[in-house]
C-alpha atoms as a PDB file:
ATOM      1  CA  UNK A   1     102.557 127.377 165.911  1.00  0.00           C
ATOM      2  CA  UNK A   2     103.465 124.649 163.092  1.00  0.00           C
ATOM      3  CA  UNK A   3     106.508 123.996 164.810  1.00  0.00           C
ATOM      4  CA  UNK A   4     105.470 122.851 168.121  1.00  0.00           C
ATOM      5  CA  UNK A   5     103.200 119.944 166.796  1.00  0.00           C
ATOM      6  CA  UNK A   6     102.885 116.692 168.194  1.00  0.00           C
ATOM      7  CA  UNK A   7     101.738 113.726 166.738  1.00  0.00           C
ATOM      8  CA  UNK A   8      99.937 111.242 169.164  1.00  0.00           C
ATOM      9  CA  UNK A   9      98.168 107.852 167.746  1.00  0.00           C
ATOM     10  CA  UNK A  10      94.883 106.152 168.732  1.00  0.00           C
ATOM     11  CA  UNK A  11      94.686 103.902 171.250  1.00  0.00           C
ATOM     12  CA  UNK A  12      91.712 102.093 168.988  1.00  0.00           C
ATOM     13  CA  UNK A  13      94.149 101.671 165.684  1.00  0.00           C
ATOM     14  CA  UNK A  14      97.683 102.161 165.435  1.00  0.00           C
ATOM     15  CA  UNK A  15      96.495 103.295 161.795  1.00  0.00           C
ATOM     16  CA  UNK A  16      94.666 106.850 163.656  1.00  0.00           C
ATOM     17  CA  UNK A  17      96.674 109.672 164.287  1.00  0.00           C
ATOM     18  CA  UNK A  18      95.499 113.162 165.038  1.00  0.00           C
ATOM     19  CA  UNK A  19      98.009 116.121 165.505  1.00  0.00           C
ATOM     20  CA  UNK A  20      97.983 118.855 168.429  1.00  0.00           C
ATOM     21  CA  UNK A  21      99.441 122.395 169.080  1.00  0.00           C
ATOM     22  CA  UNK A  22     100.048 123.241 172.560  1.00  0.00           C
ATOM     23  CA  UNK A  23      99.165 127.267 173.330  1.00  0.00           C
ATOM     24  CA  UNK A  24      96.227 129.298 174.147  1.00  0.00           C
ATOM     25  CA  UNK A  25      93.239 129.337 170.881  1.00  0.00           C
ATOM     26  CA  UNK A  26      89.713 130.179 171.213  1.00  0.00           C
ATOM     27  CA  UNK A  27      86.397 127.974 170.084  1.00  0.00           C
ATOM     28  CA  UNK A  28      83.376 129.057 169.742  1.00  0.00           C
ATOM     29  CA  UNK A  29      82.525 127.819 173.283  1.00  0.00           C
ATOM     30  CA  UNK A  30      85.382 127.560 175.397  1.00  0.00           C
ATOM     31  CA  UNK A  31      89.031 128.291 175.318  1.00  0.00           C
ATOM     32  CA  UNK A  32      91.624 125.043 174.915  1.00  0.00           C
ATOM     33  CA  UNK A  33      95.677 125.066 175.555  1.00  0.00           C
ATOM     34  CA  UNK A  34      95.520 122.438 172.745  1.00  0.00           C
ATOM     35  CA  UNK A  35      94.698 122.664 169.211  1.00  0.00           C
ATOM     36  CA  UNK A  36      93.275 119.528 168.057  1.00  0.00           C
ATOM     37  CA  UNK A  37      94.010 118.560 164.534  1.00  0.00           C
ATOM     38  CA  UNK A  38      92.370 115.632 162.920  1.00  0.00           C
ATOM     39  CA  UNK A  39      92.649 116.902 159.348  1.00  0.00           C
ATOM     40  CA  UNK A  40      94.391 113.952 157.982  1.00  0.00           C
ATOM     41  CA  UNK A  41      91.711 111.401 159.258  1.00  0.00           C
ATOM     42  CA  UNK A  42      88.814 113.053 157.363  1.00  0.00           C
ATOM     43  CA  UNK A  43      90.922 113.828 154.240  1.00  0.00           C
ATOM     44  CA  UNK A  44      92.983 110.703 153.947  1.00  0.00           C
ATOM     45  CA  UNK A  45      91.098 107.872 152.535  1.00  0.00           C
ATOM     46  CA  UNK A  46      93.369 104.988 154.224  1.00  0.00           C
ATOM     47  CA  UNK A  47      92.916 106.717 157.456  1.00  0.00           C
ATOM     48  CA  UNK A  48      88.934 107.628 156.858  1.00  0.00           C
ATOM     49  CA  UNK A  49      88.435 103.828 156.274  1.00  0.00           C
ATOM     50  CA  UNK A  50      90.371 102.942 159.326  1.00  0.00           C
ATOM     51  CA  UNK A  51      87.950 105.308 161.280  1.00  0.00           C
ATOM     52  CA  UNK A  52      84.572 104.325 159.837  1.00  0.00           C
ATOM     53  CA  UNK A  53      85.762 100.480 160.819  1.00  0.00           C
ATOM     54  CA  UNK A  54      86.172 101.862 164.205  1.00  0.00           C
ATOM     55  CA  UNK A  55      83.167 103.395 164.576  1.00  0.00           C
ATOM     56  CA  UNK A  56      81.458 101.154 162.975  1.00  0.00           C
ATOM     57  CA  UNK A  57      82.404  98.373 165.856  1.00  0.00           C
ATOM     58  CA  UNK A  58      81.614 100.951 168.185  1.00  0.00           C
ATOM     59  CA  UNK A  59      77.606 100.859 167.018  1.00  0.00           C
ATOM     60  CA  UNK A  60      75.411  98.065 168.194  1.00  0.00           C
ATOM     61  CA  UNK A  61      74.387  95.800 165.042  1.00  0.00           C
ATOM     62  CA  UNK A  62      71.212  95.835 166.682  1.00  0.00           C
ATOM     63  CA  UNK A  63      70.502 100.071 165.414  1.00  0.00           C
ATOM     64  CA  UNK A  64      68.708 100.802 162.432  1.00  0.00           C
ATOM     65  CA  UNK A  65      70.995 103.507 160.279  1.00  0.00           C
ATOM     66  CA  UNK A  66      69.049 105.642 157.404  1.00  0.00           C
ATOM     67  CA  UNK A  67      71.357 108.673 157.723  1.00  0.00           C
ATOM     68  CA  UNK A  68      74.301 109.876 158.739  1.00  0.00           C
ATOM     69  CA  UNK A  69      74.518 113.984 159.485  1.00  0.00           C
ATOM     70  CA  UNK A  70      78.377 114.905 159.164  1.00  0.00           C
ATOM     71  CA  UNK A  71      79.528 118.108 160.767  1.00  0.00           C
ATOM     72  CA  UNK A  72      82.718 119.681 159.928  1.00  0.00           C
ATOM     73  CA  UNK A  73      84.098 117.925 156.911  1.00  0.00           C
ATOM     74  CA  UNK A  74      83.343 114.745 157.872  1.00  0.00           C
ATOM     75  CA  UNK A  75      81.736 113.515 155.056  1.00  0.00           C
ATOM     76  CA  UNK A  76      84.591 111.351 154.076  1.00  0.00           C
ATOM     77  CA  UNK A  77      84.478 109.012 157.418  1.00  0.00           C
ATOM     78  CA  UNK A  78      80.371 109.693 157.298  1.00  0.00           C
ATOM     79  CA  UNK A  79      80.543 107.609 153.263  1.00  0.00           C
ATOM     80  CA  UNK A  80      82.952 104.665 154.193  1.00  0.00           C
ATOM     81  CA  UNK A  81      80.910 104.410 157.587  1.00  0.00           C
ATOM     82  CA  UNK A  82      77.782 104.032 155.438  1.00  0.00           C
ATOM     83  CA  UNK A  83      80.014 101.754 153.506  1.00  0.00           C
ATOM     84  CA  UNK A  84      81.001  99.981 156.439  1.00  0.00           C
ATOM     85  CA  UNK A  85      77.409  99.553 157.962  1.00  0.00           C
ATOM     86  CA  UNK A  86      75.819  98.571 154.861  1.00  0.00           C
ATOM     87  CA  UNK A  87      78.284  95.737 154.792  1.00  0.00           C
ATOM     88  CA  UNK A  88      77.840  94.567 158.364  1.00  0.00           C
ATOM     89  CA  UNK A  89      74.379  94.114 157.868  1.00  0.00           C
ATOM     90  CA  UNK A  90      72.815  97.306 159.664  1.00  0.00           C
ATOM     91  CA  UNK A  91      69.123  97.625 158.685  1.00  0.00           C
ATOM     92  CA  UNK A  92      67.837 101.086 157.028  1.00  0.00           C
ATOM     93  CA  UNK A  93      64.386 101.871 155.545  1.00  0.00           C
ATOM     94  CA  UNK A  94      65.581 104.124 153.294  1.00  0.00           C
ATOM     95  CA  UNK A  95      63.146 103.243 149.254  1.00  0.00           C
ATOM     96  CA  UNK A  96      66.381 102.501 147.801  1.00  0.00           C
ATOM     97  CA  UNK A  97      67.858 100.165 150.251  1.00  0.00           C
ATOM     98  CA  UNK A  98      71.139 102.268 150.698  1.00  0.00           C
ATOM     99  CA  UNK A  99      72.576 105.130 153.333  1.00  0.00           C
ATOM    100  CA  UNK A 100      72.065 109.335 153.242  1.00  0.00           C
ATOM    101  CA  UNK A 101      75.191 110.950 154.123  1.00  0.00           C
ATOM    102  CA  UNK A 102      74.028 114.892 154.324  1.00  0.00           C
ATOM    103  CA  UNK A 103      75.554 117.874 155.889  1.00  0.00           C
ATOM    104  CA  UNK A 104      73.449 120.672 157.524  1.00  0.00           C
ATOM    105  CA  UNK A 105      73.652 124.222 156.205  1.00  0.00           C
ATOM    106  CA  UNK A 106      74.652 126.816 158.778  1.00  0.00           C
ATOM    107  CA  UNK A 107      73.125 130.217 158.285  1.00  0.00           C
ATOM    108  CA  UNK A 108      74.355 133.901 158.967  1.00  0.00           C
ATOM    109  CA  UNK A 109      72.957 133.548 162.493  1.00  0.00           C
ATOM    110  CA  UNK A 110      74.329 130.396 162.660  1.00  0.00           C
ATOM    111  CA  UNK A 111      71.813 128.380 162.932  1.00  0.00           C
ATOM    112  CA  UNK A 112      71.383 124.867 161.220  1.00  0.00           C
ATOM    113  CA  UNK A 113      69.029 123.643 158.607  1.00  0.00           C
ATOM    114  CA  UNK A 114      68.354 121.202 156.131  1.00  0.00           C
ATOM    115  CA  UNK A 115      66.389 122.578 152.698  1.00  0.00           C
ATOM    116  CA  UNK A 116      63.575 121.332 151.397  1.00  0.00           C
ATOM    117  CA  UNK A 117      65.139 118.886 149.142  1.00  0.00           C
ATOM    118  CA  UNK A 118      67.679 117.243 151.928  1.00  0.00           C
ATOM    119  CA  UNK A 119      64.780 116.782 154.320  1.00  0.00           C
ATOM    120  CA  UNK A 120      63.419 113.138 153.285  1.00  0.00           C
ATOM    121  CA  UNK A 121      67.052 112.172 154.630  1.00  0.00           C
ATOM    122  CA  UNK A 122      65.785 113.329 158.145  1.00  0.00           C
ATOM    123  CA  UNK A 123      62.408 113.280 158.770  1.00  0.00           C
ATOM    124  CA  UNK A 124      61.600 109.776 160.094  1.00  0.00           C
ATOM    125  CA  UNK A 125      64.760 108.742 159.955  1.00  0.00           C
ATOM    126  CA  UNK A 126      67.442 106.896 161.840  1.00  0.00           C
ATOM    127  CA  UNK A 127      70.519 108.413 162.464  1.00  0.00           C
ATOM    128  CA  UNK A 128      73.811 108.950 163.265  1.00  0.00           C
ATOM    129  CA  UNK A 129      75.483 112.121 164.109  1.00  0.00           C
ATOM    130  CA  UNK A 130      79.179 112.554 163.206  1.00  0.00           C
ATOM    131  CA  UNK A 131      81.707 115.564 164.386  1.00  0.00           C
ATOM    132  CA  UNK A 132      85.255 115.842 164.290  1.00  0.00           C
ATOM    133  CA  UNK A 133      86.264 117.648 167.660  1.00  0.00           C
ATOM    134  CA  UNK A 134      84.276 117.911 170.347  1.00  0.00           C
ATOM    135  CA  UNK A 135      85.247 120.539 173.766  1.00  0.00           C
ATOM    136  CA  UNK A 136      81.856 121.180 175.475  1.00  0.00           C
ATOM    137  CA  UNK A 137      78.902 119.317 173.876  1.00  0.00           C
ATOM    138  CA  UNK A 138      77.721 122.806 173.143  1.00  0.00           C
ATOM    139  CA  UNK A 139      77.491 122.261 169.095  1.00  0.00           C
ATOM    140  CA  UNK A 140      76.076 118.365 169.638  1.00  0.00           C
ATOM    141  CA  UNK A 141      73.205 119.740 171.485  1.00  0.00           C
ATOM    142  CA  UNK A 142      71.860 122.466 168.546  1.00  0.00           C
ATOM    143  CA  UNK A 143      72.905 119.248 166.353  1.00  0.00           C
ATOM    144  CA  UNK A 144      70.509 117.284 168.657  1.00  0.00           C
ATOM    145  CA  UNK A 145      67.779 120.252 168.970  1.00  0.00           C
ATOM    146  CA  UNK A 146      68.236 120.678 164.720  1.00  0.00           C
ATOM    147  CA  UNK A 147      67.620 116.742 163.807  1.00  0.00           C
ATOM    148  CA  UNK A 148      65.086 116.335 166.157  1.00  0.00           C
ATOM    149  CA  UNK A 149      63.005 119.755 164.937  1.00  0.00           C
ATOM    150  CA  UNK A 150      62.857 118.241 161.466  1.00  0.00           C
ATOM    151  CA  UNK A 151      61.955 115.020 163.004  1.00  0.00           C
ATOM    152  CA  UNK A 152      65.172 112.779 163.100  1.00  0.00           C
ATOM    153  CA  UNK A 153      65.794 110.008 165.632  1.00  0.00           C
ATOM    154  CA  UNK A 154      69.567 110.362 166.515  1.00  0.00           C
ATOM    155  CA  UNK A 155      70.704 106.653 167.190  1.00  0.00           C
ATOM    156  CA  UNK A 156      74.661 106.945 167.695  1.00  0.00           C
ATOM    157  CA  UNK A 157      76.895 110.220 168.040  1.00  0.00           C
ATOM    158  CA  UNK A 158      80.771 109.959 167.154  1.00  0.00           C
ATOM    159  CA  UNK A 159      82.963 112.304 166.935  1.00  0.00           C
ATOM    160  CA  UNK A 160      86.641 111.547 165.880  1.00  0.00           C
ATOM    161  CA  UNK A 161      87.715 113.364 169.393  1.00  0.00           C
ATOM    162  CA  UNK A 162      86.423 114.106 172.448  1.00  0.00           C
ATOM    163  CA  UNK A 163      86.334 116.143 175.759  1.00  0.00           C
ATOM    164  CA  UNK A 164      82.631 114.889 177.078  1.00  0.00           C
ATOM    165  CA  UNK A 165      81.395 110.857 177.380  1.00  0.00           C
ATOM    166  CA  UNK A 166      78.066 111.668 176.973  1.00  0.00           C
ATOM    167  CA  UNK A 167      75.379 114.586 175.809  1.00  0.00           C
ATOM    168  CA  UNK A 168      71.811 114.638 177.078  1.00  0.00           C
ATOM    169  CA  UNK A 169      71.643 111.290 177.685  1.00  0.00           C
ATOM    170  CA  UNK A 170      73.920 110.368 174.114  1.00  0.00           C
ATOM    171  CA  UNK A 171      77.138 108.554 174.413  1.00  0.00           C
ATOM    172  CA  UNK A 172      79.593 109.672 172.420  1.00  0.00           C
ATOM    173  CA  UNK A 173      81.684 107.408 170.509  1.00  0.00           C
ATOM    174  CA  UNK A 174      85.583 108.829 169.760  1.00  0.00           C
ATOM    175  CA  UNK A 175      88.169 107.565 168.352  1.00  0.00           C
ATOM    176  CA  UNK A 176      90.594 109.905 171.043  1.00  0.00           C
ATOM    177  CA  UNK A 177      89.796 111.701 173.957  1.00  0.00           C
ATOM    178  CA  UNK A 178      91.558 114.140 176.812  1.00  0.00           C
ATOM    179  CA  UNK A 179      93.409 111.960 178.219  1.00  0.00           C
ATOM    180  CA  UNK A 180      95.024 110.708 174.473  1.00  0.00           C
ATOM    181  CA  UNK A 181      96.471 114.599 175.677  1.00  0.00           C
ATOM    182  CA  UNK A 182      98.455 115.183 178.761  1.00  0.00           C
ATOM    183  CA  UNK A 183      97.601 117.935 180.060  1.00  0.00           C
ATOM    184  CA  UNK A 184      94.798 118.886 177.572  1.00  0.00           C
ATOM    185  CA  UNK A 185      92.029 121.427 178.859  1.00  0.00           C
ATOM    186  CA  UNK A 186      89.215 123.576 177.900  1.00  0.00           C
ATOM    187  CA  UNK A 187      87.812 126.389 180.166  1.00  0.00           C
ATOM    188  CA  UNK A 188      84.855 128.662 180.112  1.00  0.00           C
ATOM    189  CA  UNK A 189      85.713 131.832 178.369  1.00  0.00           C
ATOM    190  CA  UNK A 190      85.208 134.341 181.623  1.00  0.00           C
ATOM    191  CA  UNK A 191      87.042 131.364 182.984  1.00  0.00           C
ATOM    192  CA  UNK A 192      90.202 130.941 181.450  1.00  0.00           C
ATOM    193  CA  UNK A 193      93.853 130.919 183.341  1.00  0.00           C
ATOM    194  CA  UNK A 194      95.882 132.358 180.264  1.00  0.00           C
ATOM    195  CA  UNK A 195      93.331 135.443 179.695  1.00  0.00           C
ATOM    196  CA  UNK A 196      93.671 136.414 183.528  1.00  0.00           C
ATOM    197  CA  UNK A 197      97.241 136.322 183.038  1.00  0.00           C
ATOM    198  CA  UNK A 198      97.252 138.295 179.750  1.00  0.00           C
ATOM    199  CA  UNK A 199      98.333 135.555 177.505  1.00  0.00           C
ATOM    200  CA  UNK A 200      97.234 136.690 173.753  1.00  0.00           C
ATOM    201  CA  UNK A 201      94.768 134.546 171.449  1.00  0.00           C
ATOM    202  CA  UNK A 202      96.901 132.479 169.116  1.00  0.00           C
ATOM    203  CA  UNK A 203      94.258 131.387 166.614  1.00  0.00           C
ATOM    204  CA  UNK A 204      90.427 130.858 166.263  1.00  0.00           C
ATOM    205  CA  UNK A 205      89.628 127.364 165.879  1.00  0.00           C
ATOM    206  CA  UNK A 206      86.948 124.877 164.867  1.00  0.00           C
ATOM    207  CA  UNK A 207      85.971 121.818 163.354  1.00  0.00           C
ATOM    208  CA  UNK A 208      87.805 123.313 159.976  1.00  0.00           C
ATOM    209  CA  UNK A 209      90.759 124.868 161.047  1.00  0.00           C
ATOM    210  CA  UNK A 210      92.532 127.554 162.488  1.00  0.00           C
ATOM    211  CA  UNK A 211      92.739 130.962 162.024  1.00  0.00           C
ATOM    212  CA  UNK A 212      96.004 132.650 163.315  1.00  0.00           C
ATOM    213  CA  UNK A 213      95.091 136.247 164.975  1.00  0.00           C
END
């Protein structure tokens, strides 16, 4: 697989560049003839700063930001955007005058939730949800339906790349989309070209990784 990578940059930041594996791999939701890699952007602190100042001119001044909720080891962009906003002026009505960067946890059944002790960083709060990939909206909407249960306002979605403009009414802010990918698709899974034609599973993928199969 390693050896068919391509390397493609942002069209926001010459600075941004995510990697992608062409072949057949499996998400939770879909199946993609792309694997998406934007490792490098949430581990790399040059290129994490780079993408919080992007997203960060992506977000109307005029939002109030208390939290940000990262999914998938996005923590790093989610503290430099805090950074970032806190700089810019972005209002928050948080007792300490400063930015909650929390993760949800993600049960056996999958499900998310936020303990006892990480709930003051949601409940009443404003807030922005950050992913890294993003193929169907399917995981932004039990984001969406998680927040919102424990009483979050969700201001701003990003996620560092994406299929899908908007969610239930959210837009989503990226920093690369499809067509950063020629050729880049996802189908449904009872949908998809390469199964009908008896193409094997490469890998299982997500917002960490990849497993090969």
């Amino acid at each position: 697989m390693e050896e068919r990578m391509i390397k493609f940059y942002s069209k926001h930041s010459n600075n941004l560049a995510m990697h992608a594996i062409p072949g057949h791999f499996a998400t939770s939701h879909s199946h993609i003839n792309y694997y998406i890699d934007v490792t490098s952007i949430g581990t790399r602190i040059k290129e994490a700063k780079e993408a919080a100042k992007v997203f960060q001119s992506k977000i109307p001044i005029t939002k109030a930001v208390d939290t940000i909720v990262c999914m998938d080891k996005t923590e790093v962009i989610g503290a430099f955007l805090a950074d970032e906003l806190e700089k810019n002026g972005y209002r928050n009505y948080n007792q300490h005058d400063t930015t909650y960067v929390v993760s949800p946890e993600i049960n056996a059944n999958n499900q998310m939730l936020f303990r006892d002790n990480n709930k003051k960083a949601i409940t009443g709060k404003h807030i922005i949800l950050m992913l890294s990939t993003t193929s169907t909206g399917d995981t932004i909407r039990r984001c969406l339906e998680c927040i919102q249960y424990y009483g979050g306002i969700v201001e701003a979605v990003c996620s560092v790349f994406s299929t899908v403009n908007d969610v239930d009414g959210y837009q989503i802010d990226y920093l690369f989309n499809q067509d950063d990918i020629p050729g880049y698709e996802a189908f449904p899974v009872h949908d998809c070209p390469f199964c009908k034609k008896g193409h094997r599973i490469e890998a299982m993928v997500n917002g960490y990784g990849y497993s090969k199969l």
